[in-house]
Protein backbone atom coordinates (compact mmCIF):
# COMPACT_ATOMS: atom_id res chain seq x y z
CA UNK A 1 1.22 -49.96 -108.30
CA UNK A 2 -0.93 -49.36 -111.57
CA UNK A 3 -4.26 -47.25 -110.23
CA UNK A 4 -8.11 -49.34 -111.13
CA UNK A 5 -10.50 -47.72 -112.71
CA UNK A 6 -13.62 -48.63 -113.26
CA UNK A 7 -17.38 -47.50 -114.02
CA UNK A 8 -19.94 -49.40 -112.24
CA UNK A 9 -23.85 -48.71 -111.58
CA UNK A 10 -25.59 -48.12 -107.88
CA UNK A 11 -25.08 -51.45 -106.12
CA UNK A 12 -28.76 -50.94 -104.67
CA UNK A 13 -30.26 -50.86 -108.51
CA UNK A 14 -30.54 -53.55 -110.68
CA UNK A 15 -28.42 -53.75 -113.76
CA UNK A 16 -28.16 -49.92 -113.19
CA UNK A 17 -31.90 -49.08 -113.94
CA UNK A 18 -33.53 -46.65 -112.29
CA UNK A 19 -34.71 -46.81 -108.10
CA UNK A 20 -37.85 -45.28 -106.66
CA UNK A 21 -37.01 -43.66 -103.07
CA UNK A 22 -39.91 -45.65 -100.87
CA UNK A 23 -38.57 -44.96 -97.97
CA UNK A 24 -40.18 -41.69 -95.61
CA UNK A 25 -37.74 -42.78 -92.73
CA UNK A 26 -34.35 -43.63 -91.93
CA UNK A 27 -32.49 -45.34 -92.58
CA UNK A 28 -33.57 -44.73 -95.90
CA UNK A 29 -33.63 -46.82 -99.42
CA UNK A 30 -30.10 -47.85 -100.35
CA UNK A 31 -28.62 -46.38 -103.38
CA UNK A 32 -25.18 -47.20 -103.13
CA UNK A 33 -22.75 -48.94 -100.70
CA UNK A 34 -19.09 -47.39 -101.12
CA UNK A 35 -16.03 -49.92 -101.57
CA UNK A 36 -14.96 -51.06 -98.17
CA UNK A 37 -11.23 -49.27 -98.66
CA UNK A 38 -10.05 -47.10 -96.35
CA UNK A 39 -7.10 -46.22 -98.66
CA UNK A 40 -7.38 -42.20 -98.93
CA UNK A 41 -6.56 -43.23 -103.06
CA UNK A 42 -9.66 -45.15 -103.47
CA UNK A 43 -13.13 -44.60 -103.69
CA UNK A 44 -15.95 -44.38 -104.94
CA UNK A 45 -17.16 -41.25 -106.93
CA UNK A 46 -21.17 -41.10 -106.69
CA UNK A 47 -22.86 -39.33 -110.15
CA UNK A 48 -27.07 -39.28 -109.21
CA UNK A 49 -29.74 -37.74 -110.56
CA UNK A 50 -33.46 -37.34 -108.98
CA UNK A 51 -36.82 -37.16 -111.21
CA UNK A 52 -40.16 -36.33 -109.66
CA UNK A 53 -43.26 -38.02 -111.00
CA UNK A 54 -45.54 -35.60 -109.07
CA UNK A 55 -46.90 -32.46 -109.93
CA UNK A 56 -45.57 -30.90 -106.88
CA UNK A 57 -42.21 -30.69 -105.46
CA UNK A 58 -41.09 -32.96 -103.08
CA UNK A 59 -38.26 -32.80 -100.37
CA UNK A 60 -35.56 -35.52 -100.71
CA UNK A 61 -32.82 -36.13 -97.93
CA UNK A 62 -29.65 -38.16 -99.08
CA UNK A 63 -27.69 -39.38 -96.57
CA UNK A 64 -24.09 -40.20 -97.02
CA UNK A 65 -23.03 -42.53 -94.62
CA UNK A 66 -25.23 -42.46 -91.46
CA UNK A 67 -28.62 -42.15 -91.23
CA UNK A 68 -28.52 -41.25 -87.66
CA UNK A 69 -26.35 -38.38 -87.86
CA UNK A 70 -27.91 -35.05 -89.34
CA UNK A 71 -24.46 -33.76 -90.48
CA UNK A 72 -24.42 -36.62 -92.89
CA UNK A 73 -27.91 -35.29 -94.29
CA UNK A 74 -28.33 -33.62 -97.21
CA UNK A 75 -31.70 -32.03 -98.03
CA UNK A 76 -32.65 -31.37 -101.36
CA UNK A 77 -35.63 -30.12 -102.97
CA UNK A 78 -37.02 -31.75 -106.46
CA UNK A 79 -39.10 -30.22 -108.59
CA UNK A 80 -42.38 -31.11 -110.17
CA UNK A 81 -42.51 -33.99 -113.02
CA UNK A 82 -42.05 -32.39 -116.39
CA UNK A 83 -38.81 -30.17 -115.17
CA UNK A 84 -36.15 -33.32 -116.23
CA UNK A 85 -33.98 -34.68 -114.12
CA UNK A 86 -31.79 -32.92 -111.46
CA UNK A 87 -27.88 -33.63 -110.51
CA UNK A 88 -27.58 -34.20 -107.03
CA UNK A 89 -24.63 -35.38 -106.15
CA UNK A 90 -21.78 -34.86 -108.79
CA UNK A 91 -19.27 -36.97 -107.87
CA UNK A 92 -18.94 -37.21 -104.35
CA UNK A 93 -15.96 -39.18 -103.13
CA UNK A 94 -17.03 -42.42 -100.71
CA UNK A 95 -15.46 -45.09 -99.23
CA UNK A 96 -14.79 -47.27 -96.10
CA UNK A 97 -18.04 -49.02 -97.23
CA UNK A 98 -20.36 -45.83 -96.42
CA UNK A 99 -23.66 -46.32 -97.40
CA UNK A 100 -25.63 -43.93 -99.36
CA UNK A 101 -29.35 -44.03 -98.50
CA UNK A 102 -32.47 -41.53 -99.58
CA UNK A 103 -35.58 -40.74 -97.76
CA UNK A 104 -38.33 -38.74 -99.08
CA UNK A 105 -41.83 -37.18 -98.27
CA UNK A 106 -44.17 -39.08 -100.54
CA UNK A 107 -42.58 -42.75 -100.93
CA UNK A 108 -42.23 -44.07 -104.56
CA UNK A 109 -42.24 -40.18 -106.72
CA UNK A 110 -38.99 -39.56 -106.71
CA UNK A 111 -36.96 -41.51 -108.95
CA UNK A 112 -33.14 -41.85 -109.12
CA UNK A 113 -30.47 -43.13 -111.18
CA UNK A 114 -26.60 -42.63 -112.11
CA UNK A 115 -23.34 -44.37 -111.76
CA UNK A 116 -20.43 -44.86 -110.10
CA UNK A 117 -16.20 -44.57 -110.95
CA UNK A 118 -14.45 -46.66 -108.52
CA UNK A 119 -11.02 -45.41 -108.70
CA UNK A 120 -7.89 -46.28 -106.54
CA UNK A 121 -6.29 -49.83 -105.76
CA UNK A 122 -8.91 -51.60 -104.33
CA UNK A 123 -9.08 -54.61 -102.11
């Protein structure tokens, strides 16, 4: 069976412009939910970047998959507006419809954008 490929923006953006994390608790602002596959050949392959409009740096926490479980945390640490943007996740594989959600310190200064490959046969 031929393998699908395609590119595809953050299902929890609009026309693929760019989100502002409001959320300071879980479960978080919704970036991305994965396909619902549970083939081990398909998935999703997350590219995101993170801007800070502040002049200080703010603590981010992505979550891949479960907001409830720490292990699915990841903390990251953004710097102050005029740096560019970061890469913070480059290309992480998801799938089984996990859903990937950010939380920050101070809602609405971190901004985030990127895309998505969806590779695999899909349903």
């Amino acid at each position: 069976m031929p393998v699908d490929f395609k590119k595809l923006h953050l299902s929890g953006t609009t026309d693929g412009n760019v989100l502002a994390i409001a959320a300071t608790a879980t479960p978080g602002t919704t970036i991305h939910t994965a396909t619902t596959s549970t083939s081990t050949d398909s998935y999703d392959e997350v590219y995101l970047w993170a801007s800070n409009t502040s002049t200080a740096a703010i603590n981010m926490t992505l979550w891949l998959g479960n907001a409830n479980n720490e292990q699915d945390g990841l903390d990251i640490r953004v710097p102050a507006a005029f740096n560019g943007p970061i890469c913070v996740l480059p290309g992480i594989p998801l799938r089984n419809g996990r859903v990937l959600q950010a939380t920050v310190v101070t809602a609405n200064r971190i901004i985030v954008f990127g895309y998505v490959n969806r590779t695999g046969n899909q349903p």
